[in-house]
N, C-alpha and C. Protein backbone atom coordinates (compact mmCIF):
# COMPACT_ATOMS: atom_id res chain seq x y z
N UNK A 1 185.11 86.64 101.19
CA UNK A 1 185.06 85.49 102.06
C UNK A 1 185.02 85.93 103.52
N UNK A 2 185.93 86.77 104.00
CA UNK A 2 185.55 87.21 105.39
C UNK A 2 184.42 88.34 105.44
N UNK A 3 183.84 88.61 104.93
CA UNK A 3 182.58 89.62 105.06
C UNK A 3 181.57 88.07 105.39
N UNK A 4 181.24 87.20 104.76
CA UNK A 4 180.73 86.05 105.02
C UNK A 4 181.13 85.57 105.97
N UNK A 5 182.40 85.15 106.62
CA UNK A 5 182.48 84.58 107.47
C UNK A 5 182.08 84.99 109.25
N UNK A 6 182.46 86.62 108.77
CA UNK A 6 181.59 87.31 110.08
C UNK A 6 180.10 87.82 110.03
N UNK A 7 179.61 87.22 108.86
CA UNK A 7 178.31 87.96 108.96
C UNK A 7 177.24 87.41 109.73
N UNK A 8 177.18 86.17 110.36
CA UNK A 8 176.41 85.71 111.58
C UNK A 8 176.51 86.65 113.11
N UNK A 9 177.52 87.18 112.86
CA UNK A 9 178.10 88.06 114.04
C UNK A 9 177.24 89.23 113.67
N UNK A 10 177.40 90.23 112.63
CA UNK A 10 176.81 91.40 112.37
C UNK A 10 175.54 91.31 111.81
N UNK A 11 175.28 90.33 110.78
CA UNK A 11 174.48 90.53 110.02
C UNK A 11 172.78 90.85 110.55
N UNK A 12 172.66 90.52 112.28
CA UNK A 12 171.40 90.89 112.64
C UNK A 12 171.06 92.31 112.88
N UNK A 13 172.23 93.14 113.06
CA UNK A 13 172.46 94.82 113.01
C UNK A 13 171.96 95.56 111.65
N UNK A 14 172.59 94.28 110.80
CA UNK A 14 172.42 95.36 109.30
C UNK A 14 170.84 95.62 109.01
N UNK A 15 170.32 96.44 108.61
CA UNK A 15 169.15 96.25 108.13
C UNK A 15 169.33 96.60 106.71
N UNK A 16 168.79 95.34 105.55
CA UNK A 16 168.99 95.61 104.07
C UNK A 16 168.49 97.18 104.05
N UNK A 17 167.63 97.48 104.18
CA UNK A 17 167.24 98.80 103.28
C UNK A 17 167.85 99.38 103.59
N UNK A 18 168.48 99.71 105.06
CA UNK A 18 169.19 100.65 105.44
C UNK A 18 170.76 100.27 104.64
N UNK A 19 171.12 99.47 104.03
CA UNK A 19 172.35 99.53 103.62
C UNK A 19 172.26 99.42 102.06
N UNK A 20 171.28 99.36 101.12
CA UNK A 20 171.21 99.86 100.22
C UNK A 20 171.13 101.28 100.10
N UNK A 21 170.48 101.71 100.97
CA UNK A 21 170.45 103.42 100.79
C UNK A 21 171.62 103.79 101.13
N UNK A 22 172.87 103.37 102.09
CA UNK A 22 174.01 103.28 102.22
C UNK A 22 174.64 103.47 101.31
N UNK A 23 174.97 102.82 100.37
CA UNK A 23 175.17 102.28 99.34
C UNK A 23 175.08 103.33 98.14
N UNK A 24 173.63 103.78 97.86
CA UNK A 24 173.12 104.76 97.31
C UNK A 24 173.96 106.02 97.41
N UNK A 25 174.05 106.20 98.81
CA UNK A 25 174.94 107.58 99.18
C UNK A 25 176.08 107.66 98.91
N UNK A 26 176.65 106.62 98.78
CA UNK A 26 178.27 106.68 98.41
C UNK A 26 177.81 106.53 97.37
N UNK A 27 177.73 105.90 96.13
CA UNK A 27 178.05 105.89 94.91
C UNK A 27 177.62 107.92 94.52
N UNK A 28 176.55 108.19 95.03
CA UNK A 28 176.50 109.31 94.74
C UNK A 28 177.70 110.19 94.77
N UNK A 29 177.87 110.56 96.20
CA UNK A 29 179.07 110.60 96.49
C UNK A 29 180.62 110.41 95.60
N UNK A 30 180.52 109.05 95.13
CA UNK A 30 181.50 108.83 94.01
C UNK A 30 181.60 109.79 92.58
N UNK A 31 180.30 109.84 92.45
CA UNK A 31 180.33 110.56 91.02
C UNK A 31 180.37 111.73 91.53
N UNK A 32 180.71 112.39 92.40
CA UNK A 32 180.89 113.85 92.47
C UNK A 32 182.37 113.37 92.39
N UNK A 33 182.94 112.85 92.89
CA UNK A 33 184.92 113.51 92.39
C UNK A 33 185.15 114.28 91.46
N UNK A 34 184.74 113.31 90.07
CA UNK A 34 185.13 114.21 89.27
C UNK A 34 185.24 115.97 89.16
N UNK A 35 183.61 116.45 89.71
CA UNK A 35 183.72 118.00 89.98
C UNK A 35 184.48 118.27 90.97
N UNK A 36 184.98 117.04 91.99
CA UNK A 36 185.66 117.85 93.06
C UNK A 36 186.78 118.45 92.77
N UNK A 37 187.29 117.21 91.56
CA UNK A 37 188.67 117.63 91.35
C UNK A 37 189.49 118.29 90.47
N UNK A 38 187.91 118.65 89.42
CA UNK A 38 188.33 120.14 88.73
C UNK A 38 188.15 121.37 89.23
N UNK A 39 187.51 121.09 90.07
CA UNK A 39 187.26 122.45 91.43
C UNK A 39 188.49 122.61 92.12
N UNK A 40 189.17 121.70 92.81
CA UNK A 40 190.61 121.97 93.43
C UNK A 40 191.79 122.16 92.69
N UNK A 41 191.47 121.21 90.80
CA UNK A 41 192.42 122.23 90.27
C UNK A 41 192.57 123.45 89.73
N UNK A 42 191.10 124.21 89.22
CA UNK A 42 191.43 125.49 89.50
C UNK A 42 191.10 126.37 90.28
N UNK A 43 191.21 125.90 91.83
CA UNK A 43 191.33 126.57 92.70
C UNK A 43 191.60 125.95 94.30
N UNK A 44 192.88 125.17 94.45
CA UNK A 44 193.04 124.26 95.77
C UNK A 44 193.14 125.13 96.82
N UNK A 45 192.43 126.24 97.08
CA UNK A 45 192.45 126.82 98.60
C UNK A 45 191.41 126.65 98.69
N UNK A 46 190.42 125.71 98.09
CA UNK A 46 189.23 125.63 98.83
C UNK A 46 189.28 124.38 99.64
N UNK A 47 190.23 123.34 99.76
CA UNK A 47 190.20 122.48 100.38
C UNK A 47 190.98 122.77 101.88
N UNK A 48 190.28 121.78 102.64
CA UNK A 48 190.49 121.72 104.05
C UNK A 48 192.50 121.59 104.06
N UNK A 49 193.25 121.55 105.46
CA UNK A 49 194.30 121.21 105.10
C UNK A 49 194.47 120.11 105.83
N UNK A 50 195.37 119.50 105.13
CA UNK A 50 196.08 118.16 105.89
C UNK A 50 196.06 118.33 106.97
N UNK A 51 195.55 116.85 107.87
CA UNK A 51 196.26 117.07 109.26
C UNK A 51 197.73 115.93 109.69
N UNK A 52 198.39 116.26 109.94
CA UNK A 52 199.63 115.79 110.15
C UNK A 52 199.82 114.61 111.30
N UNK A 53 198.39 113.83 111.06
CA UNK A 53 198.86 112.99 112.55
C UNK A 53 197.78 112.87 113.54
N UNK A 54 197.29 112.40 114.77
CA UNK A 54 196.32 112.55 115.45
C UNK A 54 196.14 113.89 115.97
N UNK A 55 194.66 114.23 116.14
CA UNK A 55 194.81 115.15 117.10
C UNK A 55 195.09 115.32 118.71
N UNK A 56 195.48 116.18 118.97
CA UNK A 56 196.12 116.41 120.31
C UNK A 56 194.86 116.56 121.04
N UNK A 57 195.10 116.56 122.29
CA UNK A 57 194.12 116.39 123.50
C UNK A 57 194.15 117.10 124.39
């Protein structure tokens, strides 16, 4: 309901194709977890590390 209710506001920005292919990329995206996360369990030093907070300036 609020994606509708602001979409007179945005909706002249969006361009459909450009947000199906959007769209496209993440779901792709999605189906990789699974390898991500047998990859970090046998072997979690390949991931980045936490950051604890904003970065400093």
């Amino acid at each position: 309901m609020l994606i509708g209710a602001t979409l007179p506001a945005w909706g002249r920005l969006v361009n459909a194709s450009e947000l199906l292919a959007w769209l496209s990329r993440y779901r792709t995206y999605q189906a990789l977890r699974p390898l991500w996360r047998a990859l970090y369990t046998a072997s979690p030093h390949i991931a980045l590390p936490v950051s604890s907070g904003r970065r400093s300036r």
